[in-house]
Protein backbone atom coordinates (compact mmCIF):
# COMPACT_ATOMS: atom_id res chain seq x y z
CA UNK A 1 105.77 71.11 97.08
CA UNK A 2 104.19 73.66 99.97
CA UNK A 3 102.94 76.64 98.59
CA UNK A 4 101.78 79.96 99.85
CA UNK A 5 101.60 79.27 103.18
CA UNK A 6 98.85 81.02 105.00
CA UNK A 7 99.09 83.23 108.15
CA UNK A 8 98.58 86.89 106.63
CA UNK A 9 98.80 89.30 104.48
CA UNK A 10 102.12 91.46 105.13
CA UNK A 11 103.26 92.34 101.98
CA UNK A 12 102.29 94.15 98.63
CA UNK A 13 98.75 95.80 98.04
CA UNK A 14 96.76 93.51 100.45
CA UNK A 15 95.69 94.87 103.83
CA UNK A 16 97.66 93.76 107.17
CA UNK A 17 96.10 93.37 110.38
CA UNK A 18 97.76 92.29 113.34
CA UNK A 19 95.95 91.54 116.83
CA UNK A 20 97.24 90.17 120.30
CA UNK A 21 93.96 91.20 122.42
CA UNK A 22 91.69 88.51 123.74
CA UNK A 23 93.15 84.77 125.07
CA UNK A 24 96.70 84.95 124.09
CA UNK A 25 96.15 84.23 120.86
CA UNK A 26 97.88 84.89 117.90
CA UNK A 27 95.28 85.39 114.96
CA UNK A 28 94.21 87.54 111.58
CA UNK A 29 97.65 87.18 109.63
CA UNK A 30 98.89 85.90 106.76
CA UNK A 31 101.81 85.09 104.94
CA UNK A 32 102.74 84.44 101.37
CA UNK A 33 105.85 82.46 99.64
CA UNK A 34 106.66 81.96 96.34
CA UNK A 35 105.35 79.38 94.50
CA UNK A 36 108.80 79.22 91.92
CA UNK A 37 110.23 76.08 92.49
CA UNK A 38 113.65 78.17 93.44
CA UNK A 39 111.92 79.39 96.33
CA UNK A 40 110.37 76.20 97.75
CA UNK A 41 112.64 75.73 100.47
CA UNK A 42 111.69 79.43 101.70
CA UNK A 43 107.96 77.93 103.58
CA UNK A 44 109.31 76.08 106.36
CA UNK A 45 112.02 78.62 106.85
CA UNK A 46 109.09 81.08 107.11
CA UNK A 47 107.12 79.08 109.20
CA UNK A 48 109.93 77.73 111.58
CA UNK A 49 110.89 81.77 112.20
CA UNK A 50 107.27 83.05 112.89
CA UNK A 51 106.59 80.72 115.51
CA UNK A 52 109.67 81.19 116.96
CA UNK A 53 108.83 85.27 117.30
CA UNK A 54 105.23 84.28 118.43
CA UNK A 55 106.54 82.34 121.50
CA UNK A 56 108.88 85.22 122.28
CA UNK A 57 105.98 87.53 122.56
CA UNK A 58 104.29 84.99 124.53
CA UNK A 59 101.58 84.14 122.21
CA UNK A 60 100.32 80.83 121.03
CA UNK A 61 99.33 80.23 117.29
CA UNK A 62 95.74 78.91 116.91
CA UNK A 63 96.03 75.93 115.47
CA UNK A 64 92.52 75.24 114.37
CA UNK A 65 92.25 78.07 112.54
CA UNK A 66 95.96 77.94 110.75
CA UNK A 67 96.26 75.90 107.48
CA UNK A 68 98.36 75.81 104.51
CA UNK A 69 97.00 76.57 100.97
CA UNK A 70 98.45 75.98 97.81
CA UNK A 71 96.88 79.27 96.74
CA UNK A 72 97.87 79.26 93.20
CA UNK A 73 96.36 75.23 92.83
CA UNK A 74 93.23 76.98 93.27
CA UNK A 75 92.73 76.43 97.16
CA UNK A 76 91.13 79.57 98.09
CA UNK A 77 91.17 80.95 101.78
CA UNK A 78 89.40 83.62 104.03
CA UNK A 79 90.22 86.26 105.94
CA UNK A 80 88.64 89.42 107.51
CA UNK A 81 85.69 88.30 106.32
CA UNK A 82 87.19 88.26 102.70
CA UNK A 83 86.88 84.87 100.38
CA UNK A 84 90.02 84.78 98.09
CA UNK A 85 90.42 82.85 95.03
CA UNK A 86 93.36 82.22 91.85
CA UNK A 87 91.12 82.30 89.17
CA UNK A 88 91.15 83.00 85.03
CA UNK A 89 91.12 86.98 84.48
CA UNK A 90 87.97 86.72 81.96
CA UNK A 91 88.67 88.42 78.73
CA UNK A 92 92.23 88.03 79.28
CA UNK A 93 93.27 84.33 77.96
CA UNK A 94 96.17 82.52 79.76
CA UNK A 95 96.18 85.33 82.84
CA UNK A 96 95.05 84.89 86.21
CA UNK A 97 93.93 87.48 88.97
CA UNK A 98 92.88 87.01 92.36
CA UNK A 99 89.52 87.40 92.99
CA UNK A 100 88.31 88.60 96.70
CA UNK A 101 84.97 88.84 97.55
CA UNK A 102 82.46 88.67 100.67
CA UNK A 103 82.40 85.36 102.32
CA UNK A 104 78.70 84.31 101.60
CA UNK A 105 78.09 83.58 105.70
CA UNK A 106 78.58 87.32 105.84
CA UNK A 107 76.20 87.70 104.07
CA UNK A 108 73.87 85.95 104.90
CA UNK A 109 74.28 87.39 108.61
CA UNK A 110 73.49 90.45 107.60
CA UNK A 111 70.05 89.60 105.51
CA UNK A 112 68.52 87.35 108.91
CA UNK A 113 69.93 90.29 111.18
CA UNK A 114 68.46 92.98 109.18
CA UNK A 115 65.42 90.86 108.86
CA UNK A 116 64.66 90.53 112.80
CA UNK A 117 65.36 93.93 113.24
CA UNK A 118 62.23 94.60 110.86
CA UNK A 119 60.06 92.34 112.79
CA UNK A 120 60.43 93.80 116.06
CA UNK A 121 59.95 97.15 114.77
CA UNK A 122 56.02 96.92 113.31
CA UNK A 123 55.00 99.58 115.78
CA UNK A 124 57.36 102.19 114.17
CA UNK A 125 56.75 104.58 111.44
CA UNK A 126 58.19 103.15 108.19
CA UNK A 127 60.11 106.03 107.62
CA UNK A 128 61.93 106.05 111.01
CA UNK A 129 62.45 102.68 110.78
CA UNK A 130 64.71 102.86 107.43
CA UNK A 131 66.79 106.41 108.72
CA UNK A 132 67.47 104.67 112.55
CA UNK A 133 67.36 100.75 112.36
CA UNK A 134 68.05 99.93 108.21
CA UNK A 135 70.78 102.61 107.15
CA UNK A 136 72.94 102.01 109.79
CA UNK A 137 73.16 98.28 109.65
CA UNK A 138 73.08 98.15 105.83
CA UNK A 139 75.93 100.84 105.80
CA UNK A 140 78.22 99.43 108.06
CA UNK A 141 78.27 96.43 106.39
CA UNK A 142 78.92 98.03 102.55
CA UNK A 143 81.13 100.27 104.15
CA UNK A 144 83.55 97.20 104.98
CA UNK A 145 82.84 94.96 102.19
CA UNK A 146 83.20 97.65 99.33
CA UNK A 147 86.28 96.57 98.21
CA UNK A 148 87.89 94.26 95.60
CA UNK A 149 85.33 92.28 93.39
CA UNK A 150 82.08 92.95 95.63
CA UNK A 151 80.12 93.97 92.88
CA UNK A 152 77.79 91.23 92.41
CA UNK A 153 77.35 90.69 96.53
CA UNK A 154 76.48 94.49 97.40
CA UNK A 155 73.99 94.10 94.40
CA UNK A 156 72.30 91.23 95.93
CA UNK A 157 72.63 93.26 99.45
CA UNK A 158 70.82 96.42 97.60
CA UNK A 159 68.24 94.33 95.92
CA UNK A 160 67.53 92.39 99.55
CA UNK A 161 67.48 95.00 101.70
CA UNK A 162 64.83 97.84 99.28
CA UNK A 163 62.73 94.20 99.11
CA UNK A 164 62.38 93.40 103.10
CA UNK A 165 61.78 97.18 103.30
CA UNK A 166 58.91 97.20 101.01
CA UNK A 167 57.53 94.04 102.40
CA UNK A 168 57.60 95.39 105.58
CA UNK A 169 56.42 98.74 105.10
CA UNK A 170 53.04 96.51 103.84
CA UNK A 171 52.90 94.64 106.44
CA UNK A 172 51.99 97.32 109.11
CA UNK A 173 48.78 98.25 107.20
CA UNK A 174 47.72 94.60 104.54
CA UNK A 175 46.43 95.31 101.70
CA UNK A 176 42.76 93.70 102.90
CA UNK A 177 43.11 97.01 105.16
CA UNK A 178 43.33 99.43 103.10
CA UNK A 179 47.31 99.17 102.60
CA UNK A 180 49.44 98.76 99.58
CA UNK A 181 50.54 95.75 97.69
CA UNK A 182 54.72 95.34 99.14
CA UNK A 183 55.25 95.74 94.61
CA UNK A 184 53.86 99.33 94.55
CA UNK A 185 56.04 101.57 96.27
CA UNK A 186 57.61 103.80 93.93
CA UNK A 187 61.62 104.15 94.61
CA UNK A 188 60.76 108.17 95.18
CA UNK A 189 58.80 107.12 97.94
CA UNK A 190 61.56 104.81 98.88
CA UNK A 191 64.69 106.37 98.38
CA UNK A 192 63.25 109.96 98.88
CA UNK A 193 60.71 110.01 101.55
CA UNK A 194 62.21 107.54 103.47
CA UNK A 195 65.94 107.62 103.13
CA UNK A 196 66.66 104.27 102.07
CA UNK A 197 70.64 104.01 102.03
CA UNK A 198 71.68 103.52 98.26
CA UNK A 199 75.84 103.69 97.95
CA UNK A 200 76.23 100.47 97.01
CA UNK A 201 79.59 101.25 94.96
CA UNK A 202 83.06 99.69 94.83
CA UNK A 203 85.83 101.07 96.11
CA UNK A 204 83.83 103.84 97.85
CA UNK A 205 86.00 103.67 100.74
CA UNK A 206 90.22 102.49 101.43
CA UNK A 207 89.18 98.90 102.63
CA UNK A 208 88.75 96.46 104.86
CA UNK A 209 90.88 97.42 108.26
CA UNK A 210 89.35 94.58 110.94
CA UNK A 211 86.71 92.36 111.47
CA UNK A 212 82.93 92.33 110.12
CA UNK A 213 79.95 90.91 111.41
């Protein structure tokens, strides 16, 4: 039986985005059917009619990037950036939730981007470094991805991103020089002095509403 057929989001709490711009391409939608098996016969109907309206707007479906998931067999799927899983509610025996976090190549992206940022920019003050080059990368990134069950990933972003800082504020002046051990800044020094961005909460803004880098 073909389940939850994937092309986008357009129903229900999840967020929709629709875009024609670029090669005429179709691409960034997705569609759901029911997995009841009253409703099987409802995925190739779907399919069958959205192609048809795609080729009367002129568009072409990408094909390399359009599969079919059987969401609920536990086949998970991505989109805008977003990793989306069937999985056991914990605490809650016999129910199941859908779990949508970060994809991990996001990321991980972010961490080697934010990383060669900081090693072209030894010749700048520490603290103008963090308000001009680290805030505004970190920030754009939480800003998208803090949503759904991003917890645990804009932990690991916070944790990454106060470490390369520290590290790299003690790397313009080693230790053997007369500099500071990357372990001894104090977070008042960090957080206060320098302006190191610190939101990292859930649900701090509506969600996702297009693409991430």
């Amino acid at each position: 039986m073909r389940e939850n057929r994937k092309y986008g989001l357009t129903r229900g709490r999840w967020p929709v985005r629709h875009s024609t711009a670029g090669w005429g391409l179709l691409h960034r939608l997705v569609v759901l059917t029911s997995t009841h098996p009253s409703s099987a016969h409802w995925g190739p109907k779907v399919e069958r009619r959205l192609r048809e309206e795609i080729a009367k707007l002129d568009l072409t479906v990408n094909e390399e990037k359009t599969r079919i998931v059987t969401f609920t067999g536990g086949e998970p799927f991505d989109f805008l950036g977003y990793t989306f899983r069937w999985v056991d509610w914990q605490g809650r025996p016999g129910k199941k939730m859908v779990l949508c976090r970060p994809q991990k190549k996001k990321r991980t992206r972010l961490l080697r981007n934010l990383s060669e940022k900081l090693r072209g920019s030894l010749h700048w003050p520490v603290e103008w470094v963090v308000r001009n080059i680290v805030n505004p990368t970190v920030r754009g990134w939480v800003n998208y991805f803090s949503w759904g069950n991003a917890a645990r990933d804009l932990q690991f972003v916070h944790w990454q991103a106060e470490t390369k800082v520290r590290r790299f504020a003690s790397r313009q002046r080693p230790k053997r020089r007369g500099g500071r051990d990357w372990t001894t800044w104090s977070p008042s020094e960090i957080y206060g002095k320098w302006g190191l961005f610190s939101d990292y909460r859930v649900g701090r803004v509506a969600g996702p509403a297009g693409g991430a880098t």
